[in-house]
PDB file of N, CA and C in Angstrom:
ATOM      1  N   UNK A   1       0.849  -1.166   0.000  1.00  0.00           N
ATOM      2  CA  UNK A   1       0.000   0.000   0.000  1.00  0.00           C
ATOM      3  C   UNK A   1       0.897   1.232   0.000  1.00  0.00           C
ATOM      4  N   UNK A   2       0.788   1.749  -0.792  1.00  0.00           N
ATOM      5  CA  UNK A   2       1.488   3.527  -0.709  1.00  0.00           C
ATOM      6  C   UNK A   2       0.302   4.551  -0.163  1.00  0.00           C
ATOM      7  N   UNK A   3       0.710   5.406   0.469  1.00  0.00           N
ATOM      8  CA  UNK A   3       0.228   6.231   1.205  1.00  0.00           C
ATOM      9  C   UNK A   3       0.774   7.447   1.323  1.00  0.00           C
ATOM     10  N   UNK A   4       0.991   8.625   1.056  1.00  0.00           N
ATOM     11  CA  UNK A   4       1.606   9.849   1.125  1.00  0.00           C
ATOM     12  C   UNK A   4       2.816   9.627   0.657  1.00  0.00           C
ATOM     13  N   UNK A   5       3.074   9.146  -0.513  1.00  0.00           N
ATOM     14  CA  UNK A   5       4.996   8.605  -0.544  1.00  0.00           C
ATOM     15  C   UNK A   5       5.343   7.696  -0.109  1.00  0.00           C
ATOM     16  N   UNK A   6       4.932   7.007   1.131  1.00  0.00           N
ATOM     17  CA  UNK A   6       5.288   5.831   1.874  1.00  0.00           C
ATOM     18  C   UNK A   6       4.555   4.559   1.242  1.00  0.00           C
ATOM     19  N   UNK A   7       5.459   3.586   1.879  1.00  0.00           N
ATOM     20  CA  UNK A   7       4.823   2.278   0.901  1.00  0.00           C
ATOM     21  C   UNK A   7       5.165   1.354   2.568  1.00  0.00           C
ATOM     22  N   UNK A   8       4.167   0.653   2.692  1.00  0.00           N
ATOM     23  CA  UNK A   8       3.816  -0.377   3.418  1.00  0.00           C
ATOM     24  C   UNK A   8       3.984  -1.501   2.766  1.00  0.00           C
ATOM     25  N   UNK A   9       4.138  -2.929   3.928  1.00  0.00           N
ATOM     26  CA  UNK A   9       4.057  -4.472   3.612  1.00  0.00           C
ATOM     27  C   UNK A   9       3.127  -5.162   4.194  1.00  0.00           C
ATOM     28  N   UNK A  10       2.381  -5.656   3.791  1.00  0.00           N
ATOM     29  CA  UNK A  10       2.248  -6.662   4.951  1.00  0.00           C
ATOM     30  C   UNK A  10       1.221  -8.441   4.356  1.00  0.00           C
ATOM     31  N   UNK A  11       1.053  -9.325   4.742  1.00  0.00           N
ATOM     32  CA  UNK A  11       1.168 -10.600   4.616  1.00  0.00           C
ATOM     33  C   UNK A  11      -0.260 -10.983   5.692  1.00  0.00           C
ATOM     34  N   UNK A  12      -0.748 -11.740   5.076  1.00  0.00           N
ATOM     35  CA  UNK A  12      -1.912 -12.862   6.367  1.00  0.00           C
ATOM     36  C   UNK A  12      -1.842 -14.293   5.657  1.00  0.00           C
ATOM     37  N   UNK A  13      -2.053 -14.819   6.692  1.00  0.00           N
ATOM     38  CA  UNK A  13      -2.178 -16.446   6.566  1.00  0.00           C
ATOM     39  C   UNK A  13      -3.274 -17.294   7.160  1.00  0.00           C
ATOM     40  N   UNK A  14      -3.716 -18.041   6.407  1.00  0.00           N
ATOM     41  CA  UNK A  14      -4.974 -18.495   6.719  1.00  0.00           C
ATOM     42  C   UNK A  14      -4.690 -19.960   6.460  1.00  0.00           C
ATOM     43  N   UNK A  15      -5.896 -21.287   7.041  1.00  0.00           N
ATOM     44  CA  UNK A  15      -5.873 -22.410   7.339  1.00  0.00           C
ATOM     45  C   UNK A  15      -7.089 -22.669   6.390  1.00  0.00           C
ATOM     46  N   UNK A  16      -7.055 -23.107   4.929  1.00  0.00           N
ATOM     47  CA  UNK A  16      -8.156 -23.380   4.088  1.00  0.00           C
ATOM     48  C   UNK A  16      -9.123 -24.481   4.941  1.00  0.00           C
ATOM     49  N   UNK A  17     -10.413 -24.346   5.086  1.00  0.00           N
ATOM     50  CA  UNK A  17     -10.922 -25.297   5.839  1.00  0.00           C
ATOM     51  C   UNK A  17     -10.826 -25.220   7.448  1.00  0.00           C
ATOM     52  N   UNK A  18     -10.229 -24.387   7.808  1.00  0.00           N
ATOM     53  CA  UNK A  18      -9.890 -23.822   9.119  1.00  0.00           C
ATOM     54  C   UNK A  18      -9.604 -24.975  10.068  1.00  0.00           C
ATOM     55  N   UNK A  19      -9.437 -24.899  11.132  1.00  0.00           N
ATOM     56  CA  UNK A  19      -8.326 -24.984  12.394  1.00  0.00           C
ATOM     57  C   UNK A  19      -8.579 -26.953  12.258  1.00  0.00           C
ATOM     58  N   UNK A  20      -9.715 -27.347  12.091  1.00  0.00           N
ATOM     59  CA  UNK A  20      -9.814 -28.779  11.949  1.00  0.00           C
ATOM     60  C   UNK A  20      -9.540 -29.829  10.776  1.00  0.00           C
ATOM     61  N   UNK A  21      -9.348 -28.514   9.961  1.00  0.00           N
ATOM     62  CA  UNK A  21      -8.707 -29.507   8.345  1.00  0.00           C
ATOM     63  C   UNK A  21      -7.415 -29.803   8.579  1.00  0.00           C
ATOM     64  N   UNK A  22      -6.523 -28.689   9.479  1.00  0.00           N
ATOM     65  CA  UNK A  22      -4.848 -28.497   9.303  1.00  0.00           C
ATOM     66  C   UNK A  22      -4.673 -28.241  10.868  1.00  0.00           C
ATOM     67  N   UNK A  23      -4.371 -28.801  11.744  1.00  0.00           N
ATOM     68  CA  UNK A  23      -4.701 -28.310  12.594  1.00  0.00           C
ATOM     69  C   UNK A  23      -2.977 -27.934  13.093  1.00  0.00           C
ATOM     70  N   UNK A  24      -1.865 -28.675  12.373  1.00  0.00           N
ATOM     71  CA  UNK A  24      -0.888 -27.985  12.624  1.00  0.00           C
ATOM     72  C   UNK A  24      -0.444 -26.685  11.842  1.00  0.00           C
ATOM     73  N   UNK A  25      -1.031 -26.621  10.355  1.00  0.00           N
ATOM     74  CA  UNK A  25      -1.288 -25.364  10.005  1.00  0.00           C
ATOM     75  C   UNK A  25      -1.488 -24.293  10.647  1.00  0.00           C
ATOM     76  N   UNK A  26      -3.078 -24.526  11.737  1.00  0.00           N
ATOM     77  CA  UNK A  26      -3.316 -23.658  12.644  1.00  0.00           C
ATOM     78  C   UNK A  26      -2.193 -23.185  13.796  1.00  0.00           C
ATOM     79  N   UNK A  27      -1.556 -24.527  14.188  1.00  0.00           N
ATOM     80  CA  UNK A  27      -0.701 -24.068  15.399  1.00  0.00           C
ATOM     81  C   UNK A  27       0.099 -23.371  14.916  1.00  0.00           C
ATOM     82  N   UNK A  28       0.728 -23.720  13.631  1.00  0.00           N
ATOM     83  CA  UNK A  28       1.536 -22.594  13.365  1.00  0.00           C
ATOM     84  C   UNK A  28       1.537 -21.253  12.796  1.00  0.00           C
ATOM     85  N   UNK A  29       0.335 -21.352  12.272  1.00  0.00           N
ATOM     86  CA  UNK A  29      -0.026 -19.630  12.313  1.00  0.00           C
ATOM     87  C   UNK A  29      -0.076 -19.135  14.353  1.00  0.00           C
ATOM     88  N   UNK A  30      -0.550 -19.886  14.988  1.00  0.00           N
ATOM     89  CA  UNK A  30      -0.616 -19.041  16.498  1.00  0.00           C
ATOM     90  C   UNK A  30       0.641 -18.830  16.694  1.00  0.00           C
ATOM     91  N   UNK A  31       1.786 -19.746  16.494  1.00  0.00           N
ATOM     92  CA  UNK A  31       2.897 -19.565  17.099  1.00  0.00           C
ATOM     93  C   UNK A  31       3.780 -18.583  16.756  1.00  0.00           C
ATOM     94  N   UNK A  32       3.448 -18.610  15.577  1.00  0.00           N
ATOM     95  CA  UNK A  32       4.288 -16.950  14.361  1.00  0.00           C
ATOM     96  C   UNK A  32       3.375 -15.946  14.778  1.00  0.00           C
ATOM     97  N   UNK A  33       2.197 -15.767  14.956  1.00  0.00           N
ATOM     98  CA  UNK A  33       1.519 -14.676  15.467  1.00  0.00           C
ATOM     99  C   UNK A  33       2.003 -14.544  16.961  1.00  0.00           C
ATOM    100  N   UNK A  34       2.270 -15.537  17.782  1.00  0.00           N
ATOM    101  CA  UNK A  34       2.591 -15.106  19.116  1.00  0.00           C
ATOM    102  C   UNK A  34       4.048 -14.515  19.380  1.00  0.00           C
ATOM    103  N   UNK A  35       5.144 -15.138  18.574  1.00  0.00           N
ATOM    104  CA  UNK A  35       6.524 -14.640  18.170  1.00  0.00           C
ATOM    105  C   UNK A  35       6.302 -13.232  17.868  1.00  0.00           C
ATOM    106  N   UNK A  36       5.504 -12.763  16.946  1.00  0.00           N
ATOM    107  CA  UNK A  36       5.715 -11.558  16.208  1.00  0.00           C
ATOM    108  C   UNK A  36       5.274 -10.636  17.555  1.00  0.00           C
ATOM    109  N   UNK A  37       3.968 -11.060  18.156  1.00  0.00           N
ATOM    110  CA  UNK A  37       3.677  -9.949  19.248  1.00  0.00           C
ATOM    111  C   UNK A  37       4.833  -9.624  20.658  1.00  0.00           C
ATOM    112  N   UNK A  38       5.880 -10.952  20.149  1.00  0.00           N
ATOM    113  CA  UNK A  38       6.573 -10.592  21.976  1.00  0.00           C
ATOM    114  C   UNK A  38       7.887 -10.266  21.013  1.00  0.00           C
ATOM    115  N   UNK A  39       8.356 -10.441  19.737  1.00  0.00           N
ATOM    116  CA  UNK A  39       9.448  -9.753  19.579  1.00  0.00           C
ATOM    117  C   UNK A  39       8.582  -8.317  18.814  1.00  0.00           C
ATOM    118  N   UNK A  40       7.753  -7.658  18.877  1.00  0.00           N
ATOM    119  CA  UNK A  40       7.505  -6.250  18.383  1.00  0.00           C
ATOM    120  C   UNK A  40       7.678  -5.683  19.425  1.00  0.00           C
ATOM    121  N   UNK A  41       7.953  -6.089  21.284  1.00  0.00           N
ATOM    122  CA  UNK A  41       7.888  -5.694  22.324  1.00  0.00           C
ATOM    123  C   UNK A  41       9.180  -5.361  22.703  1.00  0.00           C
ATOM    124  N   UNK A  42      10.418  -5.493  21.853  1.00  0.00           N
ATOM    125  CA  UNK A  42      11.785  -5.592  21.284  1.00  0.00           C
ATOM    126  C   UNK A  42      12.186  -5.100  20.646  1.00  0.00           C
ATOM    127  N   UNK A  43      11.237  -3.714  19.744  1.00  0.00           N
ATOM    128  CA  UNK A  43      11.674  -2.817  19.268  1.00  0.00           C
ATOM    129  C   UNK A  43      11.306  -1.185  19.606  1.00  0.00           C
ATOM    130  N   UNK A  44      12.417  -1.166  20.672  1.00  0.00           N
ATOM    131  CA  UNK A  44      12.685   0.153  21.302  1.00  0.00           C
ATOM    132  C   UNK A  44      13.396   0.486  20.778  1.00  0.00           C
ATOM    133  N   UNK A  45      13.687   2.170  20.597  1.00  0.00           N
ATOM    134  CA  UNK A  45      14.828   3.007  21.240  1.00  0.00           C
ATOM    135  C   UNK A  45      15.858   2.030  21.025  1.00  0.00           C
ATOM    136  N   UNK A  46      17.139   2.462  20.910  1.00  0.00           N
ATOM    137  CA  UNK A  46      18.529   2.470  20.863  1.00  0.00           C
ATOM    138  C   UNK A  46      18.596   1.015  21.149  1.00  0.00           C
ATOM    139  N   UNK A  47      17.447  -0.387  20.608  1.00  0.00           N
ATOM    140  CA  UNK A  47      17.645  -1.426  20.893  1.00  0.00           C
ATOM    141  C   UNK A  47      18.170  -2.341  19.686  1.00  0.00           C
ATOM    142  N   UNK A  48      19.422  -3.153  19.776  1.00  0.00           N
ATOM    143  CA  UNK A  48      20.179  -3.858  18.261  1.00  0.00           C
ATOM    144  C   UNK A  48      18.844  -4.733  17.803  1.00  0.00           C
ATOM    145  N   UNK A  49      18.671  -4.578  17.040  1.00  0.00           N
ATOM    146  CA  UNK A  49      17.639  -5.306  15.949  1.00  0.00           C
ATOM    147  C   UNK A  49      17.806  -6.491  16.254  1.00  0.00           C
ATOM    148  N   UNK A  50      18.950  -7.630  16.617  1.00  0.00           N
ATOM    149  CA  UNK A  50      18.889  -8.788  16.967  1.00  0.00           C
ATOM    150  C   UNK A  50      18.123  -9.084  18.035  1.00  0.00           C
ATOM    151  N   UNK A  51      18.168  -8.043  18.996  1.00  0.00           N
ATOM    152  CA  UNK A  51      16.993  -9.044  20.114  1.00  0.00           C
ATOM    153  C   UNK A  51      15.350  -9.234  19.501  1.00  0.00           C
ATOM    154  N   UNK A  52      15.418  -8.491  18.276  1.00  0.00           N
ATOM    155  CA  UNK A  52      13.851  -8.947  17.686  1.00  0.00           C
ATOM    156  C   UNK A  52      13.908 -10.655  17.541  1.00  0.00           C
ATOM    157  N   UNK A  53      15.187 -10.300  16.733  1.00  0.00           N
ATOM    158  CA  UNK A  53      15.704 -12.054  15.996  1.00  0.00           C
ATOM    159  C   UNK A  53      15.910 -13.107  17.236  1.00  0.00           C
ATOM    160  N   UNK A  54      16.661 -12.943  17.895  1.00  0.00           N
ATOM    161  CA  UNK A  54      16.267 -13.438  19.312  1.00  0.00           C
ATOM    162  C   UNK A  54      14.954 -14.362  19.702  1.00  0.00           C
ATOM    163  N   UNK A  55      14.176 -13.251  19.932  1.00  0.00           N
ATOM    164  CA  UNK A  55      12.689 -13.550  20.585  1.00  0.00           C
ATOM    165  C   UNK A  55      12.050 -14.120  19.694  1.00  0.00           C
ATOM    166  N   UNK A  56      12.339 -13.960  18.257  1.00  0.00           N
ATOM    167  CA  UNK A  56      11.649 -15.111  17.201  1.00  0.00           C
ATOM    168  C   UNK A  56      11.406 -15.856  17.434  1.00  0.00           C
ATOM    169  N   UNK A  57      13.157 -16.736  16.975  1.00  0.00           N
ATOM    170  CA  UNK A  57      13.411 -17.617  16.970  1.00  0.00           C
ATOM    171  C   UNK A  57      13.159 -18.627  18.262  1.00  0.00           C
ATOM    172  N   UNK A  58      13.287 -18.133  19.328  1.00  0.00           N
ATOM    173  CA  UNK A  58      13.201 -18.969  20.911  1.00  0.00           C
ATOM    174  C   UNK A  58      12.147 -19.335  21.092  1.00  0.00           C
ATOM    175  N   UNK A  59      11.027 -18.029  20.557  1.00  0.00           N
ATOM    176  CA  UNK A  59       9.296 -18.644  20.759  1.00  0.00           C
ATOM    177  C   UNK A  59       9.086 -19.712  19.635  1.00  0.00           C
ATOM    178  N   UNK A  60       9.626 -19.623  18.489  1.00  0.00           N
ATOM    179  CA  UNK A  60       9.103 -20.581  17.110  1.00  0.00           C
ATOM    180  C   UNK A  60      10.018 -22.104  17.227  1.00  0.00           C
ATOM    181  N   UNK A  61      11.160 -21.860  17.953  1.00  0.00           N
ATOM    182  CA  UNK A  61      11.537 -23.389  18.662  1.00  0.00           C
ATOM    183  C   UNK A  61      10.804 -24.190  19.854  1.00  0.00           C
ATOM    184  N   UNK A  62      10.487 -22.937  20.560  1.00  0.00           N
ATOM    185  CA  UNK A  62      10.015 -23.505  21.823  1.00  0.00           C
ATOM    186  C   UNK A  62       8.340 -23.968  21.571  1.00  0.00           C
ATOM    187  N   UNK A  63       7.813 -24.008  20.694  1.00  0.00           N
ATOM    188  CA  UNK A  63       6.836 -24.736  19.739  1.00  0.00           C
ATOM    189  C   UNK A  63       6.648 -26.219  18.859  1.00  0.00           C
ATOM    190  N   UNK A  64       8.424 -26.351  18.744  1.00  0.00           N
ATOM    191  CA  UNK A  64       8.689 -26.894  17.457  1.00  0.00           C
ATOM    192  C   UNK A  64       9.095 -27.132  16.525  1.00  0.00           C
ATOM    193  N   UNK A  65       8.909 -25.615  16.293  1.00  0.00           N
ATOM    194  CA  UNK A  65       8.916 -25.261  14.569  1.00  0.00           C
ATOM    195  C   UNK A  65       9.984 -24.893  14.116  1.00  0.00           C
ATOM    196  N   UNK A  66      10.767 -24.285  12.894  1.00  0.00           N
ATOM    197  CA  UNK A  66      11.678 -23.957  12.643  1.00  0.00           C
ATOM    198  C   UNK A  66      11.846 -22.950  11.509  1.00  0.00           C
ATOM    199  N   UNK A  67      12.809 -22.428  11.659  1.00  0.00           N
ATOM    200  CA  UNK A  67      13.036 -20.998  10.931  1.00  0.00           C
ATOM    201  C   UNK A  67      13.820 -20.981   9.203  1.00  0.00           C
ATOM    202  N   UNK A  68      13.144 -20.678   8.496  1.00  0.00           N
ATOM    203  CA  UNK A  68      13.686 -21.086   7.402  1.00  0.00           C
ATOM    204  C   UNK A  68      14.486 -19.748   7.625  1.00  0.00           C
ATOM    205  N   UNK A  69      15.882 -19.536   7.334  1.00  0.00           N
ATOM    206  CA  UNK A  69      16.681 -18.649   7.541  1.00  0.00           C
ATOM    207  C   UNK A  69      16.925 -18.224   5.789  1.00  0.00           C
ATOM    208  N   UNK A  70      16.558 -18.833   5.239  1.00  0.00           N
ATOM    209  CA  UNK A  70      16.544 -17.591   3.479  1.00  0.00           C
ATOM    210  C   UNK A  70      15.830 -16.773   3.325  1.00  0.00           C
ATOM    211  N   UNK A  71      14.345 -16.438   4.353  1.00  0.00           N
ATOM    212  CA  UNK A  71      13.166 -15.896   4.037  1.00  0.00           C
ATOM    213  C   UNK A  71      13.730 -14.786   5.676  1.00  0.00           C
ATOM    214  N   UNK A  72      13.687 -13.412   4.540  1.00  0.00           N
ATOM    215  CA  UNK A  72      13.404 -12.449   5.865  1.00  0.00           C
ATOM    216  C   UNK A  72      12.690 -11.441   5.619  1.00  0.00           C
ATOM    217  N   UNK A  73      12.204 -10.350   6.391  1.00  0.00           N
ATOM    218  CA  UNK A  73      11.401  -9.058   6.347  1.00  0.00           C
ATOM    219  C   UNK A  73      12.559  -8.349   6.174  1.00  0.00           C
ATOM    220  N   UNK A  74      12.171  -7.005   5.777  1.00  0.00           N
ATOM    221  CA  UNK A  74      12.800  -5.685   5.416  1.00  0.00           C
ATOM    222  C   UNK A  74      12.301  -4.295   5.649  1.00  0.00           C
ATOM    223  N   UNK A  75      13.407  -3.747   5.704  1.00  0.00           N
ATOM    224  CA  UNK A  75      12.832  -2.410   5.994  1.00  0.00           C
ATOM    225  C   UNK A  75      11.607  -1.559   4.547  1.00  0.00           C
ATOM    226  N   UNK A  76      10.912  -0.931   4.844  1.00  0.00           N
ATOM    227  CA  UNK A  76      10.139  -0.187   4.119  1.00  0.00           C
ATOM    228  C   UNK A  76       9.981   1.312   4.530  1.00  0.00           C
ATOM    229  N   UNK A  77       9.787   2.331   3.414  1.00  0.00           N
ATOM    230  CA  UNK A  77      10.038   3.655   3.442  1.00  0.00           C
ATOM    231  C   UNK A  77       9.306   4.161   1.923  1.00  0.00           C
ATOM    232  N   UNK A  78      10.512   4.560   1.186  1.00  0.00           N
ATOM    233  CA  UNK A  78      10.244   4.811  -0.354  1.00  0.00           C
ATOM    234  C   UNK A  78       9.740   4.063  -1.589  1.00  0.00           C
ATOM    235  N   UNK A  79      10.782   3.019  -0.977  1.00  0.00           N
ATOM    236  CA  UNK A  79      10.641   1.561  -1.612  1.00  0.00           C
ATOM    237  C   UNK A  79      10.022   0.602  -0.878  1.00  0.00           C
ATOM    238  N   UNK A  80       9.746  -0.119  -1.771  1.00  0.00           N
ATOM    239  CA  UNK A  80       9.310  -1.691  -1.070  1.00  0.00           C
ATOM    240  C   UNK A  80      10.229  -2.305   0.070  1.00  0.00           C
ATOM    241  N   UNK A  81      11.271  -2.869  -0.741  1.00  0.00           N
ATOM    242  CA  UNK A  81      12.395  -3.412  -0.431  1.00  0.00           C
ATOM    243  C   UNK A  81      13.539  -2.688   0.381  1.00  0.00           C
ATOM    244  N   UNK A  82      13.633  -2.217   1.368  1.00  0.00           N
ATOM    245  CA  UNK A  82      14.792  -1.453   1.676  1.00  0.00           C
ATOM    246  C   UNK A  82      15.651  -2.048   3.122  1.00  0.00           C
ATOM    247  N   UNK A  83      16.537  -1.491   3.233  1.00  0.00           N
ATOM    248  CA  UNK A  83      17.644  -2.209   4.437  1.00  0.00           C
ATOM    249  C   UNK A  83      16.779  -1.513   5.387  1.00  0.00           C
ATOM    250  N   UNK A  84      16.822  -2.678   6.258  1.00  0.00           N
ATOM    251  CA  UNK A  84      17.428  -3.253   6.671  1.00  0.00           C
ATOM    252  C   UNK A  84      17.088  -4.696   6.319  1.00  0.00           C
ATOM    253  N   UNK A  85      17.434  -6.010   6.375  1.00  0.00           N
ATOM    254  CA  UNK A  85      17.299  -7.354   6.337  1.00  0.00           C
ATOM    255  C   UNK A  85      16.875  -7.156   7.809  1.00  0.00           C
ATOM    256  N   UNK A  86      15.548  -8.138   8.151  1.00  0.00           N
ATOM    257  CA  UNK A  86      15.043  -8.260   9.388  1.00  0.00           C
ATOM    258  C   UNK A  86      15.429  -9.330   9.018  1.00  0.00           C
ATOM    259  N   UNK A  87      15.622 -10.384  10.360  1.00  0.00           N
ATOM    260  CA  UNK A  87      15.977 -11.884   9.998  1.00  0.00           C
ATOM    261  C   UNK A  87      15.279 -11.919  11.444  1.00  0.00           C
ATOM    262  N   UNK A  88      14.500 -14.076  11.289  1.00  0.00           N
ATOM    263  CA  UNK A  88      13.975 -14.131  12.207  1.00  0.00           C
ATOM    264  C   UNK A  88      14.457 -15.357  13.276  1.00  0.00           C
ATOM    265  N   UNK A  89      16.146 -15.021  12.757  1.00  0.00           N
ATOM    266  CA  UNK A  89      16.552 -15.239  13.742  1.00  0.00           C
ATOM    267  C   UNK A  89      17.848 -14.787  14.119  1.00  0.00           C
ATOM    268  N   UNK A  90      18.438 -14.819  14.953  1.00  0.00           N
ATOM    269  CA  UNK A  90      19.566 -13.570  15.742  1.00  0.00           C
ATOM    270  C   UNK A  90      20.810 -14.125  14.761  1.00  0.00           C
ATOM    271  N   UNK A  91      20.795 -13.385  13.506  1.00  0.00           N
ATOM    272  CA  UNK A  91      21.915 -13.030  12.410  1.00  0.00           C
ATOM    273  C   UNK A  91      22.579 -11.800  12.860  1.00  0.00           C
ATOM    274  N   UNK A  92      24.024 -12.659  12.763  1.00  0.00           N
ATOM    275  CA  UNK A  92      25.167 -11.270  13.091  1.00  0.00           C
ATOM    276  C   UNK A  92      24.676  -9.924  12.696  1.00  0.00           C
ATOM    277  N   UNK A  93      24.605 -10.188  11.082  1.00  0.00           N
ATOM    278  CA  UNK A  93      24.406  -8.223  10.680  1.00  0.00           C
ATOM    279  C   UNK A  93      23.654  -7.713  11.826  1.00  0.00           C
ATOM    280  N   UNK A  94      22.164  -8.138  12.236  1.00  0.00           N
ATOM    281  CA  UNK A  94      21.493  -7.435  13.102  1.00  0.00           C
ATOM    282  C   UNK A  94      21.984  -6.611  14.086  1.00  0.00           C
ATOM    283  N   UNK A  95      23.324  -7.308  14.756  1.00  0.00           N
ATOM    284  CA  UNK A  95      23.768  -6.287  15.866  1.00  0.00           C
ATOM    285  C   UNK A  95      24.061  -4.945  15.642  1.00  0.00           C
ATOM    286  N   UNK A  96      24.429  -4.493  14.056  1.00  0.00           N
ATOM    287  CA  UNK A  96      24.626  -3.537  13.797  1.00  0.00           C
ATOM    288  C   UNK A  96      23.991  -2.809  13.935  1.00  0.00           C
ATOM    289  N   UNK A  97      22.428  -2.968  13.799  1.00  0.00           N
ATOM    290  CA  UNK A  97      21.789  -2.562  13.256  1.00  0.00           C
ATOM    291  C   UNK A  97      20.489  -1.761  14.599  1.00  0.00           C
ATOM    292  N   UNK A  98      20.680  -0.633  14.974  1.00  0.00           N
ATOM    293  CA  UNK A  98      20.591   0.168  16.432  1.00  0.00           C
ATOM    294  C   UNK A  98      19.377   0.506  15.802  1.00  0.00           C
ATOM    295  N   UNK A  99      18.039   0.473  16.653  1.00  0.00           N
ATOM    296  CA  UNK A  99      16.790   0.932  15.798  1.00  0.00           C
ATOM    297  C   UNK A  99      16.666   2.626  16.731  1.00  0.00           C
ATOM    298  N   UNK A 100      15.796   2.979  16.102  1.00  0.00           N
ATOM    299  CA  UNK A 100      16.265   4.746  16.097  1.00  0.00           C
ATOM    300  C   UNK A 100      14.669   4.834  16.223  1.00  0.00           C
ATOM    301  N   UNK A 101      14.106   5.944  16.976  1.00  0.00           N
ATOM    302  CA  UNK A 101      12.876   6.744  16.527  1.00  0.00           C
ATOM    303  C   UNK A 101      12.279   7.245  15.332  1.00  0.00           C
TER     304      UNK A 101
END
């Protein structure tokens, strides 16, 4: 979605037949939805982008599941596509990477 110059992302996932056709389908949409809400709680102020990657990854193991590490989020602004590489799980670059107001 663009909006005043700005361009947004965003993604939903759904269970065709819902929670009793797939029912690990389902768990794993809760578990990526529950990851995403306790590492968004991880992006403060002057905090390295890895503790997002961090809190991912620990909630989406401690489930089970596992992190395909080729697939990451990115920053958005002008473009679609822009730096930073979010990774969802605690990748070196991230430390660099100091989130700002």
């Amino acid at each position: 979605m663009t909006f005043e110059g700005g361009i947004t992302d965003s993604a939903i996932s759904i269970v065709i037949g819902g929670e009793y056709a797939n029912p690990l389908g389902q768990s794993l949409i809760k578990t990526t939805k529950a990851a995403l809400d306790l590492a968004i709680q991880e992006l403060q102020p002057d905090a390295p982008l890895i503790h997002y990657g961090h809190t991912v990854s620990n909630r989406i193991h401690k489930d089970g599941f596992a992190i395909i590490e080729q697939l990451t989020g990115h920053g958005v602004g002008n473009k679609l596509h822009e730096d930073p590489h979010v990774y969802n799980y605690a990748h070196p670059s991230m430390k660099r990477v100091i989130l700002k107001p």
